[in-house]
C-alpha atoms as a PDB file:
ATOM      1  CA  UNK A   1       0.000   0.000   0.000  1.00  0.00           C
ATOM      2  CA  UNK A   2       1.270   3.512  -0.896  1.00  0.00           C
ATOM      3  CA  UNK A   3       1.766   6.452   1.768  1.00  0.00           C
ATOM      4  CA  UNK A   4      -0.702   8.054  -0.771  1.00  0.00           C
ATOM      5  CA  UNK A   5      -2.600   8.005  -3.657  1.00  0.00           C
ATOM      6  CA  UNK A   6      -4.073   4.842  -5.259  1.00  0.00           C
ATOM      7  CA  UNK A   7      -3.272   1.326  -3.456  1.00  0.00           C
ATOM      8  CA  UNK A   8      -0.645  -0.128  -5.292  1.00  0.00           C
ATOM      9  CA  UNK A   9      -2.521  -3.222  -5.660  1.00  0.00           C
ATOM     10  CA  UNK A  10      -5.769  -1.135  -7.154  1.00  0.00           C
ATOM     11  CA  UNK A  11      -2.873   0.860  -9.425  1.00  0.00           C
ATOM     12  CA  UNK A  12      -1.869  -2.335 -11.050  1.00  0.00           C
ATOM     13  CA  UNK A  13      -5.418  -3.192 -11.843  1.00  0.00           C
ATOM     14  CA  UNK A  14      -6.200   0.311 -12.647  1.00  0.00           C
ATOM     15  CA  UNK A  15      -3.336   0.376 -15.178  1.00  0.00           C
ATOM     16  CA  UNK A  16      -4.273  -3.221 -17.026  1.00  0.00           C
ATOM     17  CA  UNK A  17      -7.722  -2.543 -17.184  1.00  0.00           C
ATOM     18  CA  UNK A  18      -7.378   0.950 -18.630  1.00  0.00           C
ATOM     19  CA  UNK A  19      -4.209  -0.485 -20.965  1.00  0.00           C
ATOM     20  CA  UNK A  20      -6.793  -2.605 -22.533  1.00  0.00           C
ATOM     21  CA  UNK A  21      -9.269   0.074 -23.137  1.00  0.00           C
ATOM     22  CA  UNK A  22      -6.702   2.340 -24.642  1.00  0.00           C
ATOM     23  CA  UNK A  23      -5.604  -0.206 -27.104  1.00  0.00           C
ATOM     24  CA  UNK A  24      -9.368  -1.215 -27.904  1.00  0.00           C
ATOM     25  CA  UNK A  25      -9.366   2.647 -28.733  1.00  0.00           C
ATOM     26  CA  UNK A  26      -6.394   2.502 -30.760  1.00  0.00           C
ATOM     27  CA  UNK A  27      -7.337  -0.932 -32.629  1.00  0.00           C
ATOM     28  CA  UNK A  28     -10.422   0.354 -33.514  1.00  0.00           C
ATOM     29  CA  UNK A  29      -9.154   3.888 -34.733  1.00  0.00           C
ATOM     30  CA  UNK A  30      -6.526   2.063 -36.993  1.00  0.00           C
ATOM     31  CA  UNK A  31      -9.884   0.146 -38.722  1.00  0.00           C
ATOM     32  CA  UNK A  32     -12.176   2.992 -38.951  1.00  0.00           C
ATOM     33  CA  UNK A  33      -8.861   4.861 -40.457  1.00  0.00           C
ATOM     34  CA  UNK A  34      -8.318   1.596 -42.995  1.00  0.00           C
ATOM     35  CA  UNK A  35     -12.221   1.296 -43.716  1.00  0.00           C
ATOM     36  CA  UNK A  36     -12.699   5.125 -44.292  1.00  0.00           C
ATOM     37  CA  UNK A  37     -10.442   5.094 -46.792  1.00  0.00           C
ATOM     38  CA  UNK A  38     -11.006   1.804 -48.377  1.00  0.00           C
ATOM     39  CA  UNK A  39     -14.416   3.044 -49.369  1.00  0.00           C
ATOM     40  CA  UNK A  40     -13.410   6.571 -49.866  1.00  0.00           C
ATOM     41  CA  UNK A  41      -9.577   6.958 -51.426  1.00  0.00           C
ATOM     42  CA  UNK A  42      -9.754  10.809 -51.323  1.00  0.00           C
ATOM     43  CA  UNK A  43     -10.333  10.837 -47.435  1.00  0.00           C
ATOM     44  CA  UNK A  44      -6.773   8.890 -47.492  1.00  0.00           C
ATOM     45  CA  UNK A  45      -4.862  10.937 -49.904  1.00  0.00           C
ATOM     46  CA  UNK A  46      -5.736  14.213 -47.709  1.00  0.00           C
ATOM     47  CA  UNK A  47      -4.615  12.821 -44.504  1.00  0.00           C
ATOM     48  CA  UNK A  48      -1.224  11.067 -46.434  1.00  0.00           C
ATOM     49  CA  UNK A  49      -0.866  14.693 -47.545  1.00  0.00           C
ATOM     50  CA  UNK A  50      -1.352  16.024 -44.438  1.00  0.00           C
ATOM     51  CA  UNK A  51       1.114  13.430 -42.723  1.00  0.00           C
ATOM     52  CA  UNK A  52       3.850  14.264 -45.400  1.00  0.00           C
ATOM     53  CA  UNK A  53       3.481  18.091 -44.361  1.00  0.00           C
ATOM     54  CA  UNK A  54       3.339  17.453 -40.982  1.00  0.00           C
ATOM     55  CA  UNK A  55       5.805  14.595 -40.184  1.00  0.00           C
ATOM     56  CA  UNK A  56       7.453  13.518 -42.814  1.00  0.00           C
ATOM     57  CA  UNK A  57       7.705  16.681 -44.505  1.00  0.00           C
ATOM     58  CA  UNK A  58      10.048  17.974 -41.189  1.00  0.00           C
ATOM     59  CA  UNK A  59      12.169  14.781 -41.455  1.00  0.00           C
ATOM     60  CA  UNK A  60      15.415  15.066 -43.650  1.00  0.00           C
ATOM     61  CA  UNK A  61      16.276  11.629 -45.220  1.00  0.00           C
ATOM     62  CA  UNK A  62      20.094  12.998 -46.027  1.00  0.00           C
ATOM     63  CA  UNK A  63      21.355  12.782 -42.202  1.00  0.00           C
ATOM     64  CA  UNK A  64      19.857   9.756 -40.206  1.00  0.00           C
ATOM     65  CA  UNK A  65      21.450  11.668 -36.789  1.00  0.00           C
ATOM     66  CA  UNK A  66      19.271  14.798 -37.831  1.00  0.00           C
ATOM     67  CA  UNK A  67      16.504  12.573 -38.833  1.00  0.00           C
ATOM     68  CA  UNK A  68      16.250  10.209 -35.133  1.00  0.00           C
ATOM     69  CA  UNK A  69      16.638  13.682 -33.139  1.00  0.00           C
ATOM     70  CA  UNK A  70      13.456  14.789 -35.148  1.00  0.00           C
ATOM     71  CA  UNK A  71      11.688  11.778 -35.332  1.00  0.00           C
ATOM     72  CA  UNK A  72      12.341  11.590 -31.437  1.00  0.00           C
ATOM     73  CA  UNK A  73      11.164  15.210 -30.301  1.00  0.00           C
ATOM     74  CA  UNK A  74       8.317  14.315 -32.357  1.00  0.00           C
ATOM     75  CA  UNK A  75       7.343  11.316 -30.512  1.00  0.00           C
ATOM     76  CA  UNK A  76       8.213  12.672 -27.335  1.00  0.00           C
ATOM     77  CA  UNK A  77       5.947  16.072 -27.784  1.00  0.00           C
ATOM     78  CA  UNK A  78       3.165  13.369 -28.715  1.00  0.00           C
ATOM     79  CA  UNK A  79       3.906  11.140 -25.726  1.00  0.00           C
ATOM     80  CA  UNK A  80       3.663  14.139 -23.671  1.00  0.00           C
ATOM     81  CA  UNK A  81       0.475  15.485 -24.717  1.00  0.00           C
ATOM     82  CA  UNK A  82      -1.182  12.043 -24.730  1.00  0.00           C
ATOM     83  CA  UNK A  83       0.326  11.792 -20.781  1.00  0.00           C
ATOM     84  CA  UNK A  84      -0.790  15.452 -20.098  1.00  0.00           C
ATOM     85  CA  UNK A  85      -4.487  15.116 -21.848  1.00  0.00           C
ATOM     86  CA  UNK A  86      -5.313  13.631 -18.640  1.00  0.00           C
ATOM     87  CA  UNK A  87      -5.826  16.633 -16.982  1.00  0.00           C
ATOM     88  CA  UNK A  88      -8.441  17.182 -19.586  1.00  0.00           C
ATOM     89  CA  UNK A  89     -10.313  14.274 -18.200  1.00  0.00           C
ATOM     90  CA  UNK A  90      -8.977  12.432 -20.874  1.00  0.00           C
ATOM     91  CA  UNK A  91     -10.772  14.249 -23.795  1.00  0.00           C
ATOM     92  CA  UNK A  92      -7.421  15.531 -25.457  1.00  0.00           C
ATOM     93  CA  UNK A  93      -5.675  12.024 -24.520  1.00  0.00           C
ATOM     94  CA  UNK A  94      -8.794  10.126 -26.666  1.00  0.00           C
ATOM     95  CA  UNK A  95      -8.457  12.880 -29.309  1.00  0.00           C
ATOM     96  CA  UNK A  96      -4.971  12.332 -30.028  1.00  0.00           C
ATOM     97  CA  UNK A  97      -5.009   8.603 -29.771  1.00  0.00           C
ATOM     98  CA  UNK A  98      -7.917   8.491 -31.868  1.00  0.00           C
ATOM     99  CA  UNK A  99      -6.660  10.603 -34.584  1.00  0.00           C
ATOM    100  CA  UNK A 100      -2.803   8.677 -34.894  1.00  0.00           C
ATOM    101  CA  UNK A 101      -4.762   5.424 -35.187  1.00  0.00           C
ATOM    102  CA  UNK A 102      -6.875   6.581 -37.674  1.00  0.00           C
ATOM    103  CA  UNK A 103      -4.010   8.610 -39.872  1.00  0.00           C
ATOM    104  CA  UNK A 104      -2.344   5.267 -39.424  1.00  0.00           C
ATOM    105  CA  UNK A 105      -5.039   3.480 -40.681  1.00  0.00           C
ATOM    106  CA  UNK A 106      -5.712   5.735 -43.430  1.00  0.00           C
ATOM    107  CA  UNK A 107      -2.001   5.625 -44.951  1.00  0.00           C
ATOM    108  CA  UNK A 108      -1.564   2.181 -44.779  1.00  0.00           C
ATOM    109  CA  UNK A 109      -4.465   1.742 -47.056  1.00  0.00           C
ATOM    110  CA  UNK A 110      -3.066   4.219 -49.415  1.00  0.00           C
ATOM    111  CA  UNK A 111       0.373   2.766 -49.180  1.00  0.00           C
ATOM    112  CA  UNK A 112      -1.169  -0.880 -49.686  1.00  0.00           C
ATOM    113  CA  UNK A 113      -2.332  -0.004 -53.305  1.00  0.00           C
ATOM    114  CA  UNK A 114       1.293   0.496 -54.882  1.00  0.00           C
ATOM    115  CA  UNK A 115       3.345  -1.931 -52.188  1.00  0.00           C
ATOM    116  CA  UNK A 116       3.605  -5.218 -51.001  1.00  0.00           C
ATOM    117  CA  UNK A 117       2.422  -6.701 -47.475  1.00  0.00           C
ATOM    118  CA  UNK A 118       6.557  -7.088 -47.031  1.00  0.00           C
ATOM    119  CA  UNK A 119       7.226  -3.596 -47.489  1.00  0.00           C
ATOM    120  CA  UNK A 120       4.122  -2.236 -45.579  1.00  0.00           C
ATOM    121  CA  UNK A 121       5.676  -4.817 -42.627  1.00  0.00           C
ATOM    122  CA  UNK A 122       9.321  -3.351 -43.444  1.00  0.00           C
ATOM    123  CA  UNK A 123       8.352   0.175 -42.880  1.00  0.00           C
ATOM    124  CA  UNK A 124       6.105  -0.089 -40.113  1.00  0.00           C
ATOM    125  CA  UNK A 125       7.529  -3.271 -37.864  1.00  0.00           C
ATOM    126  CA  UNK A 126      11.099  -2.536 -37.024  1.00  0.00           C
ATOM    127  CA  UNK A 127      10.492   0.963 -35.403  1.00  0.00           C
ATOM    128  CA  UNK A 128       6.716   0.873 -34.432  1.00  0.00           C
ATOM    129  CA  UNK A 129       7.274  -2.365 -32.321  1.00  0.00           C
ATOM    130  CA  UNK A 130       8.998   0.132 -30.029  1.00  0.00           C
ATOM    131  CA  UNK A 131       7.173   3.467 -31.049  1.00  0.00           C
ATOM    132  CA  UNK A 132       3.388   1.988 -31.029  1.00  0.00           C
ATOM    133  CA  UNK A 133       3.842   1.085 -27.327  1.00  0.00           C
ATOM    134  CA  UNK A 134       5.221   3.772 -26.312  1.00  0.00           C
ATOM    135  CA  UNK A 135       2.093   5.639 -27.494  1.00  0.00           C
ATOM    136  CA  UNK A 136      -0.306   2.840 -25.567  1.00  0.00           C
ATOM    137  CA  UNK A 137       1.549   3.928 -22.675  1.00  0.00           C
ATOM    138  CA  UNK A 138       1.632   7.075 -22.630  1.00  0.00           C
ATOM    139  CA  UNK A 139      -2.421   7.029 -23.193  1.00  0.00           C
ATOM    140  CA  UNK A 140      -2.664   4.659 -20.678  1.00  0.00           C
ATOM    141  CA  UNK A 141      -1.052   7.072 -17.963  1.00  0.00           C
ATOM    142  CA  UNK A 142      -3.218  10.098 -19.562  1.00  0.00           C
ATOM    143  CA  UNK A 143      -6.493   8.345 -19.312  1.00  0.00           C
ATOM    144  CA  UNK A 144      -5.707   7.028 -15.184  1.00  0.00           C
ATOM    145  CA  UNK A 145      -4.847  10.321 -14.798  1.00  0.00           C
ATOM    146  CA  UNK A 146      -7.929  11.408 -15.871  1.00  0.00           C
ATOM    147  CA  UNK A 147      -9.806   8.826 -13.730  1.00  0.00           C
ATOM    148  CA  UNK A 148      -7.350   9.944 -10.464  1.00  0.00           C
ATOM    149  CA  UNK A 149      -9.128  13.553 -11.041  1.00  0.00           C
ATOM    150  CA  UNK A 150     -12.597  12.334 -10.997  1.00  0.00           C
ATOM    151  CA  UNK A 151     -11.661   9.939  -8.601  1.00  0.00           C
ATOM    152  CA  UNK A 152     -10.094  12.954  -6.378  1.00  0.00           C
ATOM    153  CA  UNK A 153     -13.706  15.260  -7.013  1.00  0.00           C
ATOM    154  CA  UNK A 154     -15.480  12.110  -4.852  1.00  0.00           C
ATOM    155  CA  UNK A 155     -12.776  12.562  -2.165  1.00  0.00           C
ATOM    156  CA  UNK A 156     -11.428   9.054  -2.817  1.00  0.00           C
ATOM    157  CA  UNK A 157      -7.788   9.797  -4.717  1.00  0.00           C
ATOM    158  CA  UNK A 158      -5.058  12.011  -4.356  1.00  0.00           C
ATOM    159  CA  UNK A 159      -3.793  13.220  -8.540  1.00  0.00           C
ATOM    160  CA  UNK A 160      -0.781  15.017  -7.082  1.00  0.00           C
ATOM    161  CA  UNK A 161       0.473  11.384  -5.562  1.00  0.00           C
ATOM    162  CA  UNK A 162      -0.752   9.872  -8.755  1.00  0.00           C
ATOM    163  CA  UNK A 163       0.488  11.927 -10.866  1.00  0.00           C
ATOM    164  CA  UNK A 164       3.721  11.882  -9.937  1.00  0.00           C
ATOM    165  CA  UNK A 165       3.670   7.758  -9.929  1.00  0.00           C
ATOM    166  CA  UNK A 166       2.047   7.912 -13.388  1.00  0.00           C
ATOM    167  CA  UNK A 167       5.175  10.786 -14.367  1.00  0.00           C
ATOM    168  CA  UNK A 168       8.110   8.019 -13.061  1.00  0.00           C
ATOM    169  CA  UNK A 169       6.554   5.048 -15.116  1.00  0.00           C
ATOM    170  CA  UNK A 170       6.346   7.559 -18.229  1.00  0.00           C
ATOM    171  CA  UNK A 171      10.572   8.407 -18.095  1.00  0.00           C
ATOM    172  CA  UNK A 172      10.776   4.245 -16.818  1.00  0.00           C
ATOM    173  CA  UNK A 173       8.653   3.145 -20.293  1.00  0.00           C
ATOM    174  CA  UNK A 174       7.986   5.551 -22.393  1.00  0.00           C
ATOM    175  CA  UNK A 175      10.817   7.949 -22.503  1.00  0.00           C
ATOM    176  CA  UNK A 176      13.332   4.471 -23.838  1.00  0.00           C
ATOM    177  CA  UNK A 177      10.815   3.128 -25.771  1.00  0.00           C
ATOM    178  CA  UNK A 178      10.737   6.241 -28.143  1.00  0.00           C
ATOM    179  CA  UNK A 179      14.384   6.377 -27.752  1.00  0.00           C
ATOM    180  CA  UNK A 180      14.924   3.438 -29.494  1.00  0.00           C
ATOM    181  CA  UNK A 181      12.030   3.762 -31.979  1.00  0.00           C
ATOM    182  CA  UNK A 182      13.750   6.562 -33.182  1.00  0.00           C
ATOM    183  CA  UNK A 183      17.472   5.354 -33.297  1.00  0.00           C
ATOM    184  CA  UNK A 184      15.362   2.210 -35.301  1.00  0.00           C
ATOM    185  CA  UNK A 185      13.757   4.437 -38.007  1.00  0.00           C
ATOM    186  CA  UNK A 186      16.513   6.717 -38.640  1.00  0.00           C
ATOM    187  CA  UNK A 187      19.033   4.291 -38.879  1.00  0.00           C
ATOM    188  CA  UNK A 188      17.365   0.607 -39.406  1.00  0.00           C
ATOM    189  CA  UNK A 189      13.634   0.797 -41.458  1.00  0.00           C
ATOM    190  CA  UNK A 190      15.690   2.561 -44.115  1.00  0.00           C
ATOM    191  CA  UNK A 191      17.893  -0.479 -44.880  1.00  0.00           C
ATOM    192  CA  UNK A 192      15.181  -2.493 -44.418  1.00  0.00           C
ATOM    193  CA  UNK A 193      13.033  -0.965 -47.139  1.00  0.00           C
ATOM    194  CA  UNK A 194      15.508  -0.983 -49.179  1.00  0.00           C
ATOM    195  CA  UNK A 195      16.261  -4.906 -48.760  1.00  0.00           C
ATOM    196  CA  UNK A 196      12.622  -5.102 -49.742  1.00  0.00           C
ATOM    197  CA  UNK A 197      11.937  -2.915 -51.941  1.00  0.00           C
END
C-alpha cells in the first residue's frame, strides 16, 4: 500500500484494465482509419498529404542523426500530450489517440495499393514495435490520470500522488521506448526498405 494516492494493488489493476481500453481505442481507430479510406480513397490521400506536411515533410532523409533527433522530439511532444491530456479528463488524450490510429489506418491503405504486405511490414515493424507502445503507454497514464481527477472530485484519490507515480513510469517506459524507436527508423527501417523494396 502507498503512503498516498491509489493502493498499489488497485494501481496495477487500474493500469491493465485501462491499458486494454486504450488499445481497444487505438485498434479500432486504426480500422475505422483503414475502412474510411477503403471506401473513400480521397479521405486517405488528404490525410497522407497532411502526414507528409506534418511529419514527414520535417524529417530530412540525407542525415539519419538529424533525422532520429526529429523523429524523437516528435514522438516525445506526442507522448507528452497524450500523458498530459489527462488533466483534460482524458478528452485531449482520446483525441490524439484516436486521430494517430486513424491517420495510421488511413495511410496504410493508401500505401497498400502500390506496395507489397513485405514492405508495408518493413516500414512499419522494425520501429513501431517500439514506437506503437510507447504511445499505448503514454495514453494509458493520460487516461488514469484522468480517472485519479474524478476519482479525487469524490474525495477518494489524491492526482498530485498519482500523478507523480504515473510521471516516473512515463521516463521508466515511455521515454526508452521512443528512444529506441527513433534510433530504429533513422538508422534501421531505411535499410530495411531498401532490402525489400
Amino acid at each position: 500500500m502507498s503512503d498516498s494516492g491509489v493502493p498499489t494493488i488497485q494501481m496495477r489493476f487500474l493500469l491493465r484494465t485501462t491499458a486494454t481500453v486504450t488499445i481497444l481505442i487505438f485498434i479500432i481507430s486504426l480500422i475505422a482509419g483503414w475502412i474510411g479510406t477503403l471506401h473513400n480513397p480521397a479521405i486517405g490521400n488528404e490525410l497522407l498529404a497532411l502526414f507528409e506536411k506534418e511529419i514527414a515533410g520535417q524529417i530530412t532523409m540525407d542525415n539519419p542523426a538529424n533525422m532520429c533527433m526529429m523523429i524523437f522530439a516528435n514522438n516525445l511532444e506526442a507522448c507528452i500530450l497524450l500523458f498530459l491530456g489527462g488533466a483534460t479528463f482524458g478528452i485531449l488524450t482520446l483525441i490524439i489517440l484516436s486521430l494517430n490510429g486513424i491517420v495510421i489506418g488511413a495511410v496504410t491503405e493508401i500505401i497498400s495499393k502500390g506496395h507489397s504486405i513485405l514492405f508495408i511490414a518493413a516500414a512499419i515493424i522494425p520501429h513501431g514495435i517500439f514506437e506503437i507502445p510507447a504511445f499505448i503507454i503514454a495514453s494509458t497514464l493520460g487516461f488514469c490520470m484522468a480517472q485519479s481527477l474524478i476519482a479525487e472530485w469524490y474525495g477518494v484519490a489524491d492526482t498530485a500522488a498519482d500523478a507523480q507515480r504515473f510521471a516516473r513510469l512515463f521516463l521508466l517506459y515511455v521515454l526508452p521506448l521512443i528512444t529506441v524507436a527513433a534510433i530504429v527508423e533513422a538508422f534501421i527501417t531505411p535499410a530495411i526498405i531498401q532490402m525489400v523494396a
